[in-house]
PDB file of N, CA and C in Angstrom:
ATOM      1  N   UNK A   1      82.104  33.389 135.631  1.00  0.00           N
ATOM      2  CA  UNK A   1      82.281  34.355 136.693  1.00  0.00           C
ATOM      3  C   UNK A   1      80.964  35.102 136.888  1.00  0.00           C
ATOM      4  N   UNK A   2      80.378  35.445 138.019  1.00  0.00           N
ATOM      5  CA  UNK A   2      79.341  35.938 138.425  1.00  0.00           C
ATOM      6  C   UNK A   2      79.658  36.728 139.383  1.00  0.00           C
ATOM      7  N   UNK A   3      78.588  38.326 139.493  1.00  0.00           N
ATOM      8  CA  UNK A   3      78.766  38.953 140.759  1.00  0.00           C
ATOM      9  C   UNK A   3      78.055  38.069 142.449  1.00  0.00           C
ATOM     10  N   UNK A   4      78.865  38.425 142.878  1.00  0.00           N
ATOM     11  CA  UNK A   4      78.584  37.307 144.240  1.00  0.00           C
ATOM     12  C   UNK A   4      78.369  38.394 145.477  1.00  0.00           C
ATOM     13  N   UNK A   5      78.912  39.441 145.606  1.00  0.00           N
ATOM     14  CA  UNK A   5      78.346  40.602 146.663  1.00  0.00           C
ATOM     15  C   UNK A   5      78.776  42.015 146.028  1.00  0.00           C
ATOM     16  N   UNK A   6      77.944  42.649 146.302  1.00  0.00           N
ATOM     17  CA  UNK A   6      78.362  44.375 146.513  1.00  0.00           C
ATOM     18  C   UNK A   6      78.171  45.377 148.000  1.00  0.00           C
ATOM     19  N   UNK A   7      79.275  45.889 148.118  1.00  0.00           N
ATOM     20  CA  UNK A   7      79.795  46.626 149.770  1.00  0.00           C
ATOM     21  C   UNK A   7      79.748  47.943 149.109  1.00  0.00           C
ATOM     22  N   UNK A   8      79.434  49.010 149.851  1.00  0.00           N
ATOM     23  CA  UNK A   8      79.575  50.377 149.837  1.00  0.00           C
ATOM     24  C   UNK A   8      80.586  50.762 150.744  1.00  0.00           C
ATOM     25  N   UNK A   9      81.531  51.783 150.698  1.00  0.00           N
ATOM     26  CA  UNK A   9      82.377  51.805 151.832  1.00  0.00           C
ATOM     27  C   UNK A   9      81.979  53.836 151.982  1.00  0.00           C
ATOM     28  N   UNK A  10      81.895  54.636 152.483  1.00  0.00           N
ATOM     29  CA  UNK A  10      81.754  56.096 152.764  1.00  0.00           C
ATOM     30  C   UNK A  10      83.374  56.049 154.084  1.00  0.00           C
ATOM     31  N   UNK A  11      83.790  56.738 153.091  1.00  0.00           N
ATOM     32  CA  UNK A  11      85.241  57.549 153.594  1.00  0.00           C
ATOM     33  C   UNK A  11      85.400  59.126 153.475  1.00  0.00           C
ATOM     34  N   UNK A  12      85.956  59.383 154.896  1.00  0.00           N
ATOM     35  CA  UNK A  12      86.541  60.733 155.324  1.00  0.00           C
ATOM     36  C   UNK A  12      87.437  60.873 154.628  1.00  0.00           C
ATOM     37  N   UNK A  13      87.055  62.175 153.269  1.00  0.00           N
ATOM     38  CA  UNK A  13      88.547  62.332 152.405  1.00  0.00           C
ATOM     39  C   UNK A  13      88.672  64.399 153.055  1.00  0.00           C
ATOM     40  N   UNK A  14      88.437  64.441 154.410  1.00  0.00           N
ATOM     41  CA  UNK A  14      89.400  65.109 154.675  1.00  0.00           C
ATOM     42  C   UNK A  14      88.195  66.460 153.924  1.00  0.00           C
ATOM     43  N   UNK A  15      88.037  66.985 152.865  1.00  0.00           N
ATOM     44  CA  UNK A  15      87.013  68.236 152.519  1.00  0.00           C
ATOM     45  C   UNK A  15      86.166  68.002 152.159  1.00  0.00           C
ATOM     46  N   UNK A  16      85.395  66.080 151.665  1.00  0.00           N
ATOM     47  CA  UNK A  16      84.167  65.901 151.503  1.00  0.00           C
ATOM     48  C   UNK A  16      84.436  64.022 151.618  1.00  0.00           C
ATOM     49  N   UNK A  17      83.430  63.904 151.543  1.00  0.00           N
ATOM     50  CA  UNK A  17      83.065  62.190 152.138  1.00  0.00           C
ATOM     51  C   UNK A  17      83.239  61.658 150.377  1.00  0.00           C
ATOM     52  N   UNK A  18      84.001  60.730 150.534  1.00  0.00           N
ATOM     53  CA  UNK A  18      84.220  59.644 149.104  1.00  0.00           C
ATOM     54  C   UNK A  18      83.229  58.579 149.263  1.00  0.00           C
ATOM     55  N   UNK A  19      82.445  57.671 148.481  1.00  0.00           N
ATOM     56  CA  UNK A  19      82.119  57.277 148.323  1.00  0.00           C
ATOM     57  C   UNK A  19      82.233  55.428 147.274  1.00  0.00           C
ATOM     58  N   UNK A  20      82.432  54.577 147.597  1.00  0.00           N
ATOM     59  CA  UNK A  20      83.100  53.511 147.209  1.00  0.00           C
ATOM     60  C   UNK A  20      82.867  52.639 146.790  1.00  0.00           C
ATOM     61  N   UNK A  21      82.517  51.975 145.582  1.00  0.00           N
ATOM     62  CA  UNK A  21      81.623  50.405 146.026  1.00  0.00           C
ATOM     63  C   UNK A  21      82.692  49.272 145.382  1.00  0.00           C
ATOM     64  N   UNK A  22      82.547  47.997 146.093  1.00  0.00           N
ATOM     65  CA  UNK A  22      83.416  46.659 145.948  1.00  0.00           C
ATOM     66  C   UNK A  22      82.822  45.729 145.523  1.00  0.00           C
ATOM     67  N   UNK A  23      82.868  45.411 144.657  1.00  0.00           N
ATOM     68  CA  UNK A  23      82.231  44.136 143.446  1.00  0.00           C
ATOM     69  C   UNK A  23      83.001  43.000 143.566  1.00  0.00           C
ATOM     70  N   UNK A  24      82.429  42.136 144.342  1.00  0.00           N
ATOM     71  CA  UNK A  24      82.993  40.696 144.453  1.00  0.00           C
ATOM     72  C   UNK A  24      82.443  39.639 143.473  1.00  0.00           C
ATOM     73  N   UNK A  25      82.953  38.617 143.236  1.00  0.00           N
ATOM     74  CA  UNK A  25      83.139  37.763 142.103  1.00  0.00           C
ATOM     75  C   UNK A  25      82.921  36.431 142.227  1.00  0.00           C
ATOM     76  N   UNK A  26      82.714  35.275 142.047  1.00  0.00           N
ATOM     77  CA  UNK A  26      82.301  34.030 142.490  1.00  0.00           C
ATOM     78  C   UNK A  26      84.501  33.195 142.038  1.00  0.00           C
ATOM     79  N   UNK A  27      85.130  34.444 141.422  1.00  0.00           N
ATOM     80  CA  UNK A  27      85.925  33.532 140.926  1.00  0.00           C
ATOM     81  C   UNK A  27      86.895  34.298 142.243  1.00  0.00           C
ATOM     82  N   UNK A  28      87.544  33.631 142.950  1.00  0.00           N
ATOM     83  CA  UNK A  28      88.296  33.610 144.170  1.00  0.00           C
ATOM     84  C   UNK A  28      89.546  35.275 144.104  1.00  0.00           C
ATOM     85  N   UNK A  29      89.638  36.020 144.580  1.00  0.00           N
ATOM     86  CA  UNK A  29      90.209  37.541 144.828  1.00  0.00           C
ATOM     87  C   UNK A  29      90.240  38.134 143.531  1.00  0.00           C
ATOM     88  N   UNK A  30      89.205  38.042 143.036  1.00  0.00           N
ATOM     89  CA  UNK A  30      88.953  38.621 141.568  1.00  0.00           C
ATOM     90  C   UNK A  30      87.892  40.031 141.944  1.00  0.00           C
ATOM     91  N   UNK A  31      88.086  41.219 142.358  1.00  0.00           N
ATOM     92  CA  UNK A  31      87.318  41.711 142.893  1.00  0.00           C
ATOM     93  C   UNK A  31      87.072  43.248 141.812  1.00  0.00           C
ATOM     94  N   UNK A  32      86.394  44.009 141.698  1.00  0.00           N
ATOM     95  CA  UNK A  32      86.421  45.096 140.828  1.00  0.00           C
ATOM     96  C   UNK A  32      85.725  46.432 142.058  1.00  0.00           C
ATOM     97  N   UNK A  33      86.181  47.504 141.725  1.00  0.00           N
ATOM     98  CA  UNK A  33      86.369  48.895 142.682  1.00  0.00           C
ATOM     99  C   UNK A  33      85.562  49.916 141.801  1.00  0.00           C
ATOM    100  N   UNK A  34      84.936  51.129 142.239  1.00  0.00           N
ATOM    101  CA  UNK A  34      84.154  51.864 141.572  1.00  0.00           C
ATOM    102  C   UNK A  34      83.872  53.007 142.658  1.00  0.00           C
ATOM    103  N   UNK A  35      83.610  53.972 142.089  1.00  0.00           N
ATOM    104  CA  UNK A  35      83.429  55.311 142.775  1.00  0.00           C
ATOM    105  C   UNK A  35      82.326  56.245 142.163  1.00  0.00           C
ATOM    106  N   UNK A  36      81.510  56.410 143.295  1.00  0.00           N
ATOM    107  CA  UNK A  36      80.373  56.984 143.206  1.00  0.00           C
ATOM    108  C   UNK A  36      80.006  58.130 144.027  1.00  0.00           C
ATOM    109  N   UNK A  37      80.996  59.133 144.113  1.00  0.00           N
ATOM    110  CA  UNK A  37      80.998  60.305 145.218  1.00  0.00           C
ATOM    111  C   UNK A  37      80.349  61.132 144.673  1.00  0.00           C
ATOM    112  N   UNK A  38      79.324  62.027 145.683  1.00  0.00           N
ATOM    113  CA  UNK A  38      78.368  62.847 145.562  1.00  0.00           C
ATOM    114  C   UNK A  38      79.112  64.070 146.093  1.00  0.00           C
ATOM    115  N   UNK A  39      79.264  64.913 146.025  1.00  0.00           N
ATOM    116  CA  UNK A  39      79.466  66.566 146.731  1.00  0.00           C
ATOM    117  C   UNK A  39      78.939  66.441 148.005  1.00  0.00           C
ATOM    118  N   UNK A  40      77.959  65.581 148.569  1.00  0.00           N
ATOM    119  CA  UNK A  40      77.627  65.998 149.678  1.00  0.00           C
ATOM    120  C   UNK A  40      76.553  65.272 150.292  1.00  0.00           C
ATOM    121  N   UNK A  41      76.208  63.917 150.013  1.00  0.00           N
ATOM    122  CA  UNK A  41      74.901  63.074 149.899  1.00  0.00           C
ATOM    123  C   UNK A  41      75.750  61.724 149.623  1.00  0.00           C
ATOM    124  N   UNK A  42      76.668  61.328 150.521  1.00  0.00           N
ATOM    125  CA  UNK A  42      77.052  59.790 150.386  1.00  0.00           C
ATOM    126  C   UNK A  42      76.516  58.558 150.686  1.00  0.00           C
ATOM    127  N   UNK A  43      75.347  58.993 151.766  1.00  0.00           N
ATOM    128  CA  UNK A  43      74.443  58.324 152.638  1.00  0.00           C
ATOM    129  C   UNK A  43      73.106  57.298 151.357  1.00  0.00           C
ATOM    130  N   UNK A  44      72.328  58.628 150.705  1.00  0.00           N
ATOM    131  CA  UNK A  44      71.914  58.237 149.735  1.00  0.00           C
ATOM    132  C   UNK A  44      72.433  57.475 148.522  1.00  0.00           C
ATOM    133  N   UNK A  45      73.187  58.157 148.146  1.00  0.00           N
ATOM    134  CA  UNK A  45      74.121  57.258 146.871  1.00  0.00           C
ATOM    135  C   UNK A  45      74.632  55.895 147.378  1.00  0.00           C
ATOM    136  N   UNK A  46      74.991  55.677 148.255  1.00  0.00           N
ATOM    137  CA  UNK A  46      75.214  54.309 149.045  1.00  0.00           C
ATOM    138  C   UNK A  46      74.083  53.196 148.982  1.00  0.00           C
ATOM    139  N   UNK A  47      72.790  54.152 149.630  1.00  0.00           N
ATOM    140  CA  UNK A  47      71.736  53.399 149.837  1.00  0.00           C
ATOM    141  C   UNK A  47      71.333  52.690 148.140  1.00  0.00           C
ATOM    142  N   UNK A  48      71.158  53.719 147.440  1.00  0.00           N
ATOM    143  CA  UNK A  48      70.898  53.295 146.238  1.00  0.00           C
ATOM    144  C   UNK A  48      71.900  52.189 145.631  1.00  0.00           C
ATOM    145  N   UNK A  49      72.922  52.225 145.715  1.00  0.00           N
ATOM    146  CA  UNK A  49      74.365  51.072 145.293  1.00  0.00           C
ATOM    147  C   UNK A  49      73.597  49.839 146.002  1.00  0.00           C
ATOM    148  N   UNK A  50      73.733  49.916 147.117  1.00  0.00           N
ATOM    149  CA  UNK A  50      72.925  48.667 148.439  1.00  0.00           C
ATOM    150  C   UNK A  50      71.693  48.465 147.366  1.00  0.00           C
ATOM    151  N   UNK A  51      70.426  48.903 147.213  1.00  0.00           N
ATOM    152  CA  UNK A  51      69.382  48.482 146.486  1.00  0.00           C
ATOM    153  C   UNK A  51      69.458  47.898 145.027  1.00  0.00           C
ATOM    154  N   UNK A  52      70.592  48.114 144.171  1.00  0.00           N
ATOM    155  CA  UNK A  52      70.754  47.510 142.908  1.00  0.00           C
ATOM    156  C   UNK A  52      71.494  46.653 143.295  1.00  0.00           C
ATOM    157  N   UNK A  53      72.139  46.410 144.315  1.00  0.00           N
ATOM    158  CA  UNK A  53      72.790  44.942 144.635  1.00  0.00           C
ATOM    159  C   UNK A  53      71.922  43.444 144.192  1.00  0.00           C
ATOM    160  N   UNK A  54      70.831  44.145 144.594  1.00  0.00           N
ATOM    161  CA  UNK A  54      69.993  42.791 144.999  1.00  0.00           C
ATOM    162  C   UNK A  54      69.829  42.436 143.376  1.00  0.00           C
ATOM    163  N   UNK A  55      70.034  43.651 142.252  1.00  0.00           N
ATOM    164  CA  UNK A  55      69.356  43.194 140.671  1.00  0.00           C
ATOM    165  C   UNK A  55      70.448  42.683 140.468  1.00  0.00           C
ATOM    166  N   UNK A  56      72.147  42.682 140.271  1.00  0.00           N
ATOM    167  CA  UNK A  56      73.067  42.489 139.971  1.00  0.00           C
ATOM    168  C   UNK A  56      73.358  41.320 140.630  1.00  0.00           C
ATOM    169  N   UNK A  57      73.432  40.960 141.676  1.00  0.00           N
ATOM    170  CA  UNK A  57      74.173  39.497 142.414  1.00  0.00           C
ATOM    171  C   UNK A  57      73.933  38.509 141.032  1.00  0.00           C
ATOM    172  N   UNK A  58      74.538  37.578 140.707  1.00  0.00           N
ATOM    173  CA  UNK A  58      74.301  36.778 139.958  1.00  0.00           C
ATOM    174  C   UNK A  58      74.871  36.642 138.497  1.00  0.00           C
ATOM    175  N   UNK A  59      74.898  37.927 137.998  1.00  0.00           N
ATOM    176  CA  UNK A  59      75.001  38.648 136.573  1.00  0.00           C
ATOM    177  C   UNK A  59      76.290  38.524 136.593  1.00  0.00           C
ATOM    178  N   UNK A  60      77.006  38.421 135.053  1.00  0.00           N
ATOM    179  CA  UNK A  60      78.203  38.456 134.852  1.00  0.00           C
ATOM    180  C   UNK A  60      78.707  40.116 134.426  1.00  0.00           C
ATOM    181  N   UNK A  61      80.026  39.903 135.753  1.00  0.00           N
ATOM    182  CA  UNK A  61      80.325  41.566 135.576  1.00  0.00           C
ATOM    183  C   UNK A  61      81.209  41.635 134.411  1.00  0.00           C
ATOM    184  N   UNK A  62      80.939  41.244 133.466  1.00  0.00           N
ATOM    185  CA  UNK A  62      81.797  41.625 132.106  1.00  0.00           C
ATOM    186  C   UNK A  62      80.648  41.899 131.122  1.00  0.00           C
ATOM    187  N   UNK A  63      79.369  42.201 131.451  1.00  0.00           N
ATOM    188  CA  UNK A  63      78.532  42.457 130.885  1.00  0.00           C
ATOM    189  C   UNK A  63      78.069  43.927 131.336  1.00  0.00           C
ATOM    190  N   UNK A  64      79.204  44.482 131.960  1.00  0.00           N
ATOM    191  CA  UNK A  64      78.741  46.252 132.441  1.00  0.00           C
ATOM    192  C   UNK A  64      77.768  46.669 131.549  1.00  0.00           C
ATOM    193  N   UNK A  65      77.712  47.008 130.278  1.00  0.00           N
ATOM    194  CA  UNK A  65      76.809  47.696 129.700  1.00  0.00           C
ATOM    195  C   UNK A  65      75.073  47.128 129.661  1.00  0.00           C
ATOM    196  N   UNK A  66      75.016  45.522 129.505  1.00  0.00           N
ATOM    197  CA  UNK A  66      73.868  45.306 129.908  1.00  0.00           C
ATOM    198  C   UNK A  66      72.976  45.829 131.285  1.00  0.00           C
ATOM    199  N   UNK A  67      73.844  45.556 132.263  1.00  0.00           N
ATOM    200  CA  UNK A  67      74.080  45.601 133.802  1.00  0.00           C
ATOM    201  C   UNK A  67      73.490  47.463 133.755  1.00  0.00           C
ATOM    202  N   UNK A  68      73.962  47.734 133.077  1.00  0.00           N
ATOM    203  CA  UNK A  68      73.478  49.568 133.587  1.00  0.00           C
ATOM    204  C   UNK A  68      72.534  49.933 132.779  1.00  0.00           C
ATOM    205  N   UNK A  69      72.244  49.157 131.430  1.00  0.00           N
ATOM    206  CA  UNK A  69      70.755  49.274 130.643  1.00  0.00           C
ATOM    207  C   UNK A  69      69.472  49.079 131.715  1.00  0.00           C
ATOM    208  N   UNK A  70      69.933  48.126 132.406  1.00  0.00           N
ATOM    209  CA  UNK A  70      68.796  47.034 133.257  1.00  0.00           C
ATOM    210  C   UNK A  70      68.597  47.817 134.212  1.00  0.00           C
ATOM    211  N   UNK A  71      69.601  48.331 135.500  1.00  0.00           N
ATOM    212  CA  UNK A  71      69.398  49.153 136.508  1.00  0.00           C
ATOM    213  C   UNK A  71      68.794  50.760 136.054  1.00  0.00           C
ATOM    214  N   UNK A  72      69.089  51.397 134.748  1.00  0.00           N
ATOM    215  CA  UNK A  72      68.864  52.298 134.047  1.00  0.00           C
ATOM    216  C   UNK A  72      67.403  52.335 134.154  1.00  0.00           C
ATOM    217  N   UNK A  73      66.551  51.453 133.435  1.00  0.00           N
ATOM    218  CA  UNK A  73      65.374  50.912 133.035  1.00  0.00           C
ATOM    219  C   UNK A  73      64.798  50.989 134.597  1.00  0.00           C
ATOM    220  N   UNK A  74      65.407  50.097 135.652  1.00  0.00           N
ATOM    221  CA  UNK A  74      64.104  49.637 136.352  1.00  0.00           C
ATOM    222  C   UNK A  74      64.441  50.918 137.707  1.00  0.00           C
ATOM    223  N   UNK A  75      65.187  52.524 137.096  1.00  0.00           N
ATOM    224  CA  UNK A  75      65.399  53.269 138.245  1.00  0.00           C
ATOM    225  C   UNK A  75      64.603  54.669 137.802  1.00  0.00           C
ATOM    226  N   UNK A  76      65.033  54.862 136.303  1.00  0.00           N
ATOM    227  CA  UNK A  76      65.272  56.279 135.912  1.00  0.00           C
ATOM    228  C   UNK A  76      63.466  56.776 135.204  1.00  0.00           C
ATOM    229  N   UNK A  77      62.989  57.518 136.257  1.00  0.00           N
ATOM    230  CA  UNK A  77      61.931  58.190 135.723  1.00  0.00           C
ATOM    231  C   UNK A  77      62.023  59.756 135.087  1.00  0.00           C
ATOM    232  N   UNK A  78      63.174  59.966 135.134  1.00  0.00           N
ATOM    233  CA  UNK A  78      63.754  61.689 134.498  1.00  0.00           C
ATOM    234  C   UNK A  78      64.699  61.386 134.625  1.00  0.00           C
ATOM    235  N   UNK A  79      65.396  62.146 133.784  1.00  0.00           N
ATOM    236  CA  UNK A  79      67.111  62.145 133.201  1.00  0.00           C
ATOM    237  C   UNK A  79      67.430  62.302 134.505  1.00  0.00           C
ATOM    238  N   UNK A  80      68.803  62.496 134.421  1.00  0.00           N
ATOM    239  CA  UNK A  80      69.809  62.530 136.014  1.00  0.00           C
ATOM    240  C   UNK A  80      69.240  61.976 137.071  1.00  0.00           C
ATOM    241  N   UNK A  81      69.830  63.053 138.550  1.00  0.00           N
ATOM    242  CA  UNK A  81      69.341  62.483 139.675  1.00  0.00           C
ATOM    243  C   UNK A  81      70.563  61.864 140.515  1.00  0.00           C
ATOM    244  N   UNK A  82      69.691  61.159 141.833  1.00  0.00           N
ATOM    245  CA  UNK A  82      70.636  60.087 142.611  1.00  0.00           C
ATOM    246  C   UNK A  82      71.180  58.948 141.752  1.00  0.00           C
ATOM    247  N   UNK A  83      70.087  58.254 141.141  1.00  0.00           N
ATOM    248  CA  UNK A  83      70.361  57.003 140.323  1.00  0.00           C
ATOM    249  C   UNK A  83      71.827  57.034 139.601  1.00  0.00           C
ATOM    250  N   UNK A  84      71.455  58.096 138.929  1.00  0.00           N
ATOM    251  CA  UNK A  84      72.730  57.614 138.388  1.00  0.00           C
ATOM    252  C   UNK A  84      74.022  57.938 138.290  1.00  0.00           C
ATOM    253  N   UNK A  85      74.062  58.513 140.041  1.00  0.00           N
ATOM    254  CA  UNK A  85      75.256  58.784 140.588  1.00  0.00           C
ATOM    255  C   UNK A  85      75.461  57.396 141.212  1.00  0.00           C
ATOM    256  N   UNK A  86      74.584  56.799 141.356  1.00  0.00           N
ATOM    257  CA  UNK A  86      75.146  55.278 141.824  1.00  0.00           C
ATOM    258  C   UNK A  86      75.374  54.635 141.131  1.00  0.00           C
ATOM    259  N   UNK A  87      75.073  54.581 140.064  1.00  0.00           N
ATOM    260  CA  UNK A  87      75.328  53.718 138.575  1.00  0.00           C
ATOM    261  C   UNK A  87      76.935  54.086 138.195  1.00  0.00           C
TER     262      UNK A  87
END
């Protein structure tokens, strides 16, 4: 099983914007869900989800902890931040 796409979705929850991402799978409606809502900056946190797409496609998503060492590594120049509200 391999990741095969990642979608961001930004939803109207009504007192602040949710934030969403959809992890698709090479193995047929096997799909995994994740939430990455910011207080107020969904636009960015999105963008950033969209840009680690491109490191992840391929990778096996049962390897989460490698998967966020790697994006960790090739994002984080100071603790916190956007990064790793998308993570």
């Amino acid at each position: 099983m391999r990741i095969t796409r990642v979608k961001t979705y930004i939803v109207d929850g009504g007192f602040r914007p949710w934030t969403f991402v959809k992890i698709e799978t090479s193995d047929p409606g096997l799909v995994g869900w994740g939430d990455c809502t910011d207080w107020g900056s969904p636009g960015p946190v999105a963008a950033t989800v969209e840009r680690y797409a491109e490191r992840i496609i391929g990778k096996d998503p049962m390897a989460s902890e490698a998967i966020w060492w790697e994006l960790s590594a090739f994002s984080v120049r100071h603790t916190g931040g956007i990064a790793y509200k998308a993570m």
